[in-house]
N, C-alpha and C. Protein backbone atom coordinates (compact mmCIF):
# COMPACT_ATOMS: atom_id res chain seq x y z
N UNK A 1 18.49 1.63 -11.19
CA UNK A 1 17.32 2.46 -11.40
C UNK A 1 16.90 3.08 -10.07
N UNK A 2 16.84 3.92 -9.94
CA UNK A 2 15.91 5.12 -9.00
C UNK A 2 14.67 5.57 -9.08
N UNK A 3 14.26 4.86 -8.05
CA UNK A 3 12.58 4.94 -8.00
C UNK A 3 12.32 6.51 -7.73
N UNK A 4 10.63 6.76 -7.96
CA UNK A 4 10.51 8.20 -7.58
C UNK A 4 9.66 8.11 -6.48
N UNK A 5 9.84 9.33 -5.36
CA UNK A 5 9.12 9.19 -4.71
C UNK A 5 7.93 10.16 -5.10
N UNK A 6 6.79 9.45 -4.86
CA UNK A 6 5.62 10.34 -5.64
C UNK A 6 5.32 11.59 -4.73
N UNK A 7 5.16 10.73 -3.26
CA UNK A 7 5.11 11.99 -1.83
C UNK A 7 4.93 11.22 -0.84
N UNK A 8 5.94 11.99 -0.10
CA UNK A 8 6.18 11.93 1.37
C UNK A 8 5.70 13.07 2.72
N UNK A 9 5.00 12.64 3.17
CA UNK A 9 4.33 14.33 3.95
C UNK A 9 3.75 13.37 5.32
N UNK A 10 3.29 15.15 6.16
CA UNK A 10 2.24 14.51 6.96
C UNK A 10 1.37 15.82 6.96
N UNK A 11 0.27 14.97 7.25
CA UNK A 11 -0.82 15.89 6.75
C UNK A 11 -1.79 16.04 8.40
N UNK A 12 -2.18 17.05 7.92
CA UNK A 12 -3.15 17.32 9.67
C UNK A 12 -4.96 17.10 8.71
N UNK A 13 -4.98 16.24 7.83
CA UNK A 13 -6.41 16.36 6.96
C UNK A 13 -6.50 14.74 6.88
N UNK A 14 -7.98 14.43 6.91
CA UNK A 14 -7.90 12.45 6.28
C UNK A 14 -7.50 12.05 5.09
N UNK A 15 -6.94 10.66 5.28
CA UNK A 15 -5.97 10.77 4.02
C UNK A 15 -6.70 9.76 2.92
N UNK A 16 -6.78 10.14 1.84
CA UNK A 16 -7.00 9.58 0.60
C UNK A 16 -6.27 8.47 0.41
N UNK A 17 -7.12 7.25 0.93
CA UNK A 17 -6.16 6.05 0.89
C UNK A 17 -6.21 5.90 -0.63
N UNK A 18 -7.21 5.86 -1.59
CA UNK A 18 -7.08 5.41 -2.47
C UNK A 18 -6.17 5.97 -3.66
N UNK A 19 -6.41 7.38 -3.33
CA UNK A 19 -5.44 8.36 -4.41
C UNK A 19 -4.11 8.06 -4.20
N UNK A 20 -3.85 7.56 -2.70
CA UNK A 20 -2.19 7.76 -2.32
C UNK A 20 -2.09 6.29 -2.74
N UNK A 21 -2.51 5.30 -2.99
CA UNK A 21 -2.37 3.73 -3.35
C UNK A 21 -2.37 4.30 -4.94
N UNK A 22 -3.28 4.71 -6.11
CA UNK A 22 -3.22 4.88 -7.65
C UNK A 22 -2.27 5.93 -7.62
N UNK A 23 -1.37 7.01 -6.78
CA UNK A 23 -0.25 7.54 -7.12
C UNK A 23 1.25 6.90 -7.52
N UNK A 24 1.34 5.62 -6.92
CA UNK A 24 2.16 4.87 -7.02
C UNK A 24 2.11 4.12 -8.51
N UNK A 25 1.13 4.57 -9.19
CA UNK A 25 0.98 3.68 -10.57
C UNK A 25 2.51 3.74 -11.50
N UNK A 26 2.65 2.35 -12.15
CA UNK A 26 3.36 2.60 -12.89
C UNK A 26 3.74 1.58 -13.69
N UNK A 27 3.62 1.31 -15.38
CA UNK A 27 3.63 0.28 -16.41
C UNK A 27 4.50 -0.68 -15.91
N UNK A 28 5.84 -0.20 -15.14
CA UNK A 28 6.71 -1.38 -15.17
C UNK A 28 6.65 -2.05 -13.70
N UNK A 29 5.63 -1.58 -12.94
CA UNK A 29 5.48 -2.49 -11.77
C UNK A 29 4.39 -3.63 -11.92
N UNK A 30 4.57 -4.76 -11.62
CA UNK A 30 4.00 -5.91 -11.72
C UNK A 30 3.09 -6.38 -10.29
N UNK A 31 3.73 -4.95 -9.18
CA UNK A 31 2.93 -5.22 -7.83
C UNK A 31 2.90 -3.71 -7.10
N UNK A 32 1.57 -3.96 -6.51
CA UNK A 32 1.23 -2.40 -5.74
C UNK A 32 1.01 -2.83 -4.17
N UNK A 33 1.82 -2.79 -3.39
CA UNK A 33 1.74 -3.04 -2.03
C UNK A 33 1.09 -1.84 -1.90
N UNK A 34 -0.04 -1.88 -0.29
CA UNK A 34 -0.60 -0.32 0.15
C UNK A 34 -0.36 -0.94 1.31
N UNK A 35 -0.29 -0.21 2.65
CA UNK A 35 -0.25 -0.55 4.34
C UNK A 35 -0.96 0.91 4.41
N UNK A 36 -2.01 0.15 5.63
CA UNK A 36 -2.47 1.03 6.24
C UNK A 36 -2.24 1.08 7.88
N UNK A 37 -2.12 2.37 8.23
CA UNK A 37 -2.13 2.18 9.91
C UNK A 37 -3.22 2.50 10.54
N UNK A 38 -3.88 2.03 11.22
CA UNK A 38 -5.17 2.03 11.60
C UNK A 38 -5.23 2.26 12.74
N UNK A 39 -6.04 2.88 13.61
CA UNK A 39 -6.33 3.63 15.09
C UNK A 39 -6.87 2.68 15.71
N UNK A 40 -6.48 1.21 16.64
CA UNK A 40 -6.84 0.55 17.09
C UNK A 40 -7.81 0.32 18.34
N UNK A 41 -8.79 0.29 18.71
CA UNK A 41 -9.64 0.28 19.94
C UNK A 41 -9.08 -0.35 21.38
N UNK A 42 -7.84 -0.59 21.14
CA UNK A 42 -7.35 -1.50 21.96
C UNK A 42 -5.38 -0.93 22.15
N UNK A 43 -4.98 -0.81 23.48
CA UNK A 43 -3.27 -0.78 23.51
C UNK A 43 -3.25 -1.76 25.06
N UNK A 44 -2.12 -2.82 24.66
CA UNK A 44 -1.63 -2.91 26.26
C UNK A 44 -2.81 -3.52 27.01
N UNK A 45 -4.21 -3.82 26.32
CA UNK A 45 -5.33 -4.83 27.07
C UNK A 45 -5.72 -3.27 27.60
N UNK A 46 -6.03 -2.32 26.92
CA UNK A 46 -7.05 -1.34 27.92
C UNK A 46 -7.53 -0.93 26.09
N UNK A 47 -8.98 -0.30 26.89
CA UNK A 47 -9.64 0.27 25.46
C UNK A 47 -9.32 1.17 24.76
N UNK A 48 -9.20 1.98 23.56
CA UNK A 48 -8.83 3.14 23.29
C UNK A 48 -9.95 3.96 22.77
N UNK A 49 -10.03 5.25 23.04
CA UNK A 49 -11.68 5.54 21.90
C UNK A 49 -10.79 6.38 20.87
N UNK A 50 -9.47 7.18 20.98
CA UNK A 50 -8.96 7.98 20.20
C UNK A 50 -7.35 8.41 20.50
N UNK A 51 -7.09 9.05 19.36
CA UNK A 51 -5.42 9.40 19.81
C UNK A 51 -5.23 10.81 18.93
N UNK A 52 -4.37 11.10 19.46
CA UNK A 52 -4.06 12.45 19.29
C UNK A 52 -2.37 12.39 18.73
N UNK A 53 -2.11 12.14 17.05
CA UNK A 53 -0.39 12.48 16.82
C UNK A 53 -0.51 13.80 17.11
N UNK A 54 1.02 14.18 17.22
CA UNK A 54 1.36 15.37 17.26
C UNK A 54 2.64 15.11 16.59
N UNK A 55 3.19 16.50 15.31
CA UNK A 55 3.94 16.15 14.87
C UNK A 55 5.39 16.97 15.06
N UNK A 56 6.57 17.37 14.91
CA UNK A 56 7.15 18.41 15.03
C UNK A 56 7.54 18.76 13.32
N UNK A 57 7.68 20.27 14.17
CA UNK A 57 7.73 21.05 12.42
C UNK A 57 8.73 20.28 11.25
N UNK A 58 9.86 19.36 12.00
CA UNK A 58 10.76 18.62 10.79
C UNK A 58 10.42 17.72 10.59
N UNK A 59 9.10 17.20 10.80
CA UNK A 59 8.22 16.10 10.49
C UNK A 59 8.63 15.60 8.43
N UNK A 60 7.90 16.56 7.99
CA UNK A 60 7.31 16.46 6.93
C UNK A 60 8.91 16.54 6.08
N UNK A 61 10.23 16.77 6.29
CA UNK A 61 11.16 16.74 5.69
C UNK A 61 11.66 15.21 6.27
N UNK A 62 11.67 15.06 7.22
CA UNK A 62 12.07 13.54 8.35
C UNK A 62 11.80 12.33 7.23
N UNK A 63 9.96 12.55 6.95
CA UNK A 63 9.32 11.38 5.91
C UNK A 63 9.63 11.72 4.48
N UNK A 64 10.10 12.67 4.21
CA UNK A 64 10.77 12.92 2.79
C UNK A 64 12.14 12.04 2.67
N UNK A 65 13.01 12.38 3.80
CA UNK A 65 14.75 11.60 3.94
C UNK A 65 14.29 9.73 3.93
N UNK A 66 13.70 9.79 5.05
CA UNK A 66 12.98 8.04 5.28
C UNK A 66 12.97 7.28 3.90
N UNK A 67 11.86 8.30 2.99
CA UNK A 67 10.98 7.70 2.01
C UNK A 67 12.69 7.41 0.85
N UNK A 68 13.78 8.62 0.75
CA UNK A 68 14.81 8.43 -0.07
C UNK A 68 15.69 7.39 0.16
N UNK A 69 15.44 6.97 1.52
CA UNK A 69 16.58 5.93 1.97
C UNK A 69 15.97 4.64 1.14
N UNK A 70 14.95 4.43 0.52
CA UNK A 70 14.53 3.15 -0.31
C UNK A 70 14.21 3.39 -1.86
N UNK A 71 14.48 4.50 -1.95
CA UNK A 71 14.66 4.55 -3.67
C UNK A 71 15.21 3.61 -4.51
N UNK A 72 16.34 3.13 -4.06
CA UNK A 72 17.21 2.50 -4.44
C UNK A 72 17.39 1.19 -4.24
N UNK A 73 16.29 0.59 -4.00
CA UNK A 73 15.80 -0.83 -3.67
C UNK A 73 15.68 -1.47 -5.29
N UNK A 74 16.06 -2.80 -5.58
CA UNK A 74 16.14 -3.17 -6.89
C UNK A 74 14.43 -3.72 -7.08
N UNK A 75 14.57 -3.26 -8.20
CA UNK A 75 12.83 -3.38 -8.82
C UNK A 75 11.49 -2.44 -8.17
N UNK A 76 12.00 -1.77 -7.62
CA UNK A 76 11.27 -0.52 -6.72
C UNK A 76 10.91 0.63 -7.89
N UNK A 77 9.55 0.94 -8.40
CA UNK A 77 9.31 1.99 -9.13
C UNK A 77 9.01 3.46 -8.57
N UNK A 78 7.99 3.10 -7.30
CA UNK A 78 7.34 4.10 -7.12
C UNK A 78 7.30 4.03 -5.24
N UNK A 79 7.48 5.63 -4.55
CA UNK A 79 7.03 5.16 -3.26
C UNK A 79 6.15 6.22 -2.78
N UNK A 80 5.06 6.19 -1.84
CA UNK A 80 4.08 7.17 -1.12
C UNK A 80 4.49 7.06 -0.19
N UNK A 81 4.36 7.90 1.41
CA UNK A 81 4.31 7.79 2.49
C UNK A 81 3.81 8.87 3.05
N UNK A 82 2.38 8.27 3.61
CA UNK A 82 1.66 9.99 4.68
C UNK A 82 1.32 9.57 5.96
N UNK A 83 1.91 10.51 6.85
CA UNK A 83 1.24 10.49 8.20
C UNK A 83 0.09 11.32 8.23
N UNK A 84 -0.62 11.35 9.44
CA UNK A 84 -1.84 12.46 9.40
C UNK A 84 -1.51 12.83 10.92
N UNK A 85 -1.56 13.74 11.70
CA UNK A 85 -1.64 14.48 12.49
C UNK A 85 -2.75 15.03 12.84
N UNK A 86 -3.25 15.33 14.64
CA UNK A 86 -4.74 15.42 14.84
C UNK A 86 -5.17 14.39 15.66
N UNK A 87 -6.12 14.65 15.65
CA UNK A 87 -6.90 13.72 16.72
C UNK A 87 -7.55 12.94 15.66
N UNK A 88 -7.55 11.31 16.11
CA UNK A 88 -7.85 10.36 15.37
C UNK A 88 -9.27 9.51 15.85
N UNK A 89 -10.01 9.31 15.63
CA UNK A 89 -10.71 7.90 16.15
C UNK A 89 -10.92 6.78 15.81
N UNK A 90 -10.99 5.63 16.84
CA UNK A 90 -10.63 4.10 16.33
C UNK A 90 -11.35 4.15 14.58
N UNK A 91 -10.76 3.43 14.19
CA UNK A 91 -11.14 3.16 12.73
C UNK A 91 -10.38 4.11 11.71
N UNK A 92 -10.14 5.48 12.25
CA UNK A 92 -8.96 6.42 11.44
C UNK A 92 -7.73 5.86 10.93
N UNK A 93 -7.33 6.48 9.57
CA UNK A 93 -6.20 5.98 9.05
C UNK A 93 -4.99 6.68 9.26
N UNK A 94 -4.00 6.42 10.21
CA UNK A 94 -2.61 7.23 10.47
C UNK A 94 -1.21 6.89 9.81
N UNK A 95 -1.17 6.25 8.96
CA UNK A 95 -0.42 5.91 8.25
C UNK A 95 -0.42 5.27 6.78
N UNK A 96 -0.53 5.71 5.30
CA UNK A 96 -0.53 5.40 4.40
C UNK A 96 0.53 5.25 3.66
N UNK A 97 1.24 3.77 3.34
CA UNK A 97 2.75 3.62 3.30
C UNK A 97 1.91 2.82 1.66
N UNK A 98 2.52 3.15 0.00
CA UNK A 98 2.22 2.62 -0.94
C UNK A 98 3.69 2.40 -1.70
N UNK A 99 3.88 1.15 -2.26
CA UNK A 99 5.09 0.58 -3.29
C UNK A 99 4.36 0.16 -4.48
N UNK A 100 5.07 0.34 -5.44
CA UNK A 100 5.03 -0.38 -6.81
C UNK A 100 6.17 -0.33 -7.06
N UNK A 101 6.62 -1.84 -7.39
CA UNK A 101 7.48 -2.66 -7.77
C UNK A 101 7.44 -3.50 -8.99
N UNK A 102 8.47 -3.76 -9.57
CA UNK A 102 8.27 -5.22 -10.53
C UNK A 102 7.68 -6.71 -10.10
N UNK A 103 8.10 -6.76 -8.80
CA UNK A 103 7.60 -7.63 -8.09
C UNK A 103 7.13 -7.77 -6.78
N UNK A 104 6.14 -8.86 -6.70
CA UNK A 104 5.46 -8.73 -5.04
C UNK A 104 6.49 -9.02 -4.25
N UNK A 105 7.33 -9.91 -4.23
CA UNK A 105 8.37 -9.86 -2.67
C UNK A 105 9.23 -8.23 -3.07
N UNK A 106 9.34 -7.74 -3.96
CA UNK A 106 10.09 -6.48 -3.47
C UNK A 106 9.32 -5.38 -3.13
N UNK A 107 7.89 -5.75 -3.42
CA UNK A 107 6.74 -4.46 -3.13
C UNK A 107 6.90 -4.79 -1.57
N UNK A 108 6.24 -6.19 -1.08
CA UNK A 108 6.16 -6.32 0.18
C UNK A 108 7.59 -5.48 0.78
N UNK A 109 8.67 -6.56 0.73
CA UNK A 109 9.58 -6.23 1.73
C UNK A 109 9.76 -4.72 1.99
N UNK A 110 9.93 -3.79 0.69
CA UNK A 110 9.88 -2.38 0.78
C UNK A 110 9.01 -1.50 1.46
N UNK A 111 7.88 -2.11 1.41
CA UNK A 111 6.70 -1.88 2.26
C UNK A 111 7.00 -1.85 4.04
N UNK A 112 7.05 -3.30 4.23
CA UNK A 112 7.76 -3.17 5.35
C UNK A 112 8.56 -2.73 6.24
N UNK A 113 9.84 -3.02 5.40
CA UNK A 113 10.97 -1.91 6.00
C UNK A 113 10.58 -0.60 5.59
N UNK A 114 9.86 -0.06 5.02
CA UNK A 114 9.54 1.79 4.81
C UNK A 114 9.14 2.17 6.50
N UNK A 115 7.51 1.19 6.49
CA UNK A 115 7.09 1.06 7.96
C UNK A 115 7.66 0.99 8.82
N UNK A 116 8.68 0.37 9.26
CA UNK A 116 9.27 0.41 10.41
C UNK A 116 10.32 1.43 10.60
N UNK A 117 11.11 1.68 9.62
CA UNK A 117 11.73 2.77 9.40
C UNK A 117 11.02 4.51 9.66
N UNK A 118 9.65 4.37 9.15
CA UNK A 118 9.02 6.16 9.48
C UNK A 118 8.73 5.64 11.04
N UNK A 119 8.39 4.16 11.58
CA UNK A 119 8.35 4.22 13.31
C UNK A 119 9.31 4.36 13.73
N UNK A 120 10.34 4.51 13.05
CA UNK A 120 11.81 4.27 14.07
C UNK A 120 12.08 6.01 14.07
N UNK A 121 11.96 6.56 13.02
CA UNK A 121 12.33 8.10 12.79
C UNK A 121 11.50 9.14 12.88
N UNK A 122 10.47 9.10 12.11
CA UNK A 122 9.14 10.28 11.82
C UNK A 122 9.03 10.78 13.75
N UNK A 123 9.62 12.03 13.51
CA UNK A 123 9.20 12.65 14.65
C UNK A 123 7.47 13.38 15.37
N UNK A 124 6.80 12.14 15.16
CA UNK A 124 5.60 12.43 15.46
C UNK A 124 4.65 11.39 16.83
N UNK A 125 4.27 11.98 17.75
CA UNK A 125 4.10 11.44 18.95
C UNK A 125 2.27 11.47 19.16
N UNK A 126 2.23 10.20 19.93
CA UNK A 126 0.61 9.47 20.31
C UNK A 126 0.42 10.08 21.52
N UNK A 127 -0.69 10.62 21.53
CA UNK A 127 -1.24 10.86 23.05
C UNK A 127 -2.83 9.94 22.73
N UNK A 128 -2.34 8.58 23.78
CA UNK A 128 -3.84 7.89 23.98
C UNK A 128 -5.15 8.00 24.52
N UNK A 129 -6.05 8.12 24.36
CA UNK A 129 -7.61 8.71 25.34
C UNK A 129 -7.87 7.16 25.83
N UNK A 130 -7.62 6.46 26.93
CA UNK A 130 -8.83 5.60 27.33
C UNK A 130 -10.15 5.92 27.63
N UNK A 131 -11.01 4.61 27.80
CA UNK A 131 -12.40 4.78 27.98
C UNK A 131 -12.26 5.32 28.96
N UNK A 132 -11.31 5.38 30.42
CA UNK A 132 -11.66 5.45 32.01
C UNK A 132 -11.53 7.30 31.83
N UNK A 133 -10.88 7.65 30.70
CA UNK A 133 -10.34 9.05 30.83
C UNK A 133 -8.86 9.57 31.02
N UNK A 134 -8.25 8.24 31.22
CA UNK A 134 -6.87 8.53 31.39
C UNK A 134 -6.30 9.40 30.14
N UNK A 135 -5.05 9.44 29.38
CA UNK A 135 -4.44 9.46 28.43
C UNK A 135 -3.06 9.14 28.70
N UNK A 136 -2.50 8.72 27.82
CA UNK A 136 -0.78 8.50 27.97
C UNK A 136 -0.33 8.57 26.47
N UNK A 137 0.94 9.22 26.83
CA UNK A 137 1.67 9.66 25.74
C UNK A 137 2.62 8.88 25.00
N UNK A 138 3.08 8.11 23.76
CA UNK A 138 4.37 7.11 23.58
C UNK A 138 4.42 7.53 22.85
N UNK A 139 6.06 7.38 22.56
CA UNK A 139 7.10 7.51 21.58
C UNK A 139 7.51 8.75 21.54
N UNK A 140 7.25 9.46 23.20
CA UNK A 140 7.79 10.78 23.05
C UNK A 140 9.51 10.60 23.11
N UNK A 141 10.53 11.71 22.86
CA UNK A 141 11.74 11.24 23.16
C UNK A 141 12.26 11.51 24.85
């Protein structure tokens, strides 16, 4: 069976955690994993107040390929995946990764590996604001 992906994007707007978690609905899943990525106040023991992704234009096809590489996970119904792009502040949501599955260990694990997989690929880069004023950039290539 071949799951569908409901949507894969990145968006430069705040993201509808809840719509992108009830998009994943579906009779024959028995579990709805959601992950959120959250804009942390903190990197590396220094403060953060905000971050800035930036995405490149093959972004939004990048998290389309990602999201297909797990279709095909057994008991996998349904998958979401959105980045957001923009300037963020602590408490902002930058990553909305949703599964429905038949079951919770295949919602989780799918969940997981989705996540690490759009960090390993999604061509989209952090520029950090500390409190002092600095900024620094990761995961540029």
């Amino acid at each position: 069976m071949t799951s569908r992906i409901v949507q894969a994007r990145v968006l430069d707007t705040p993201l509808q955690v809840e719509a992108i978690a009830a998009s994943v609905g579906d009779d024959a899943a028995g579990a709805t994993v959601t992950f959120l990525g959250v804009v942390r106040n903190h990197d590396g023991g220094e403060a953060v107040t905000e971050i800035e992704y930036v995405g490149h234009p093959s972004a939004d096809q990048v998290i389309a390929e990602v999201a297909a590489e797990f279709t095909e996970r057994e008991g996998v119904h349904a998958i979401a995946a959105v980045h957001r792009v923009g300037t963020l502040r602590v408490g902002d949501t930058a990553l909305v990764v949703a599964v429905a599955a038949s079951h919770r260990g295949q919602a989780f694990s799918t969940a997981s590996d989705l996540v690490d997989r759009i960090k390993q690929l999604l061509p989209v880069w952090k520029r950090q604001l500390f409190t002092d004023g600095r900024t620094e950039w990761t995961g540029c290539p």
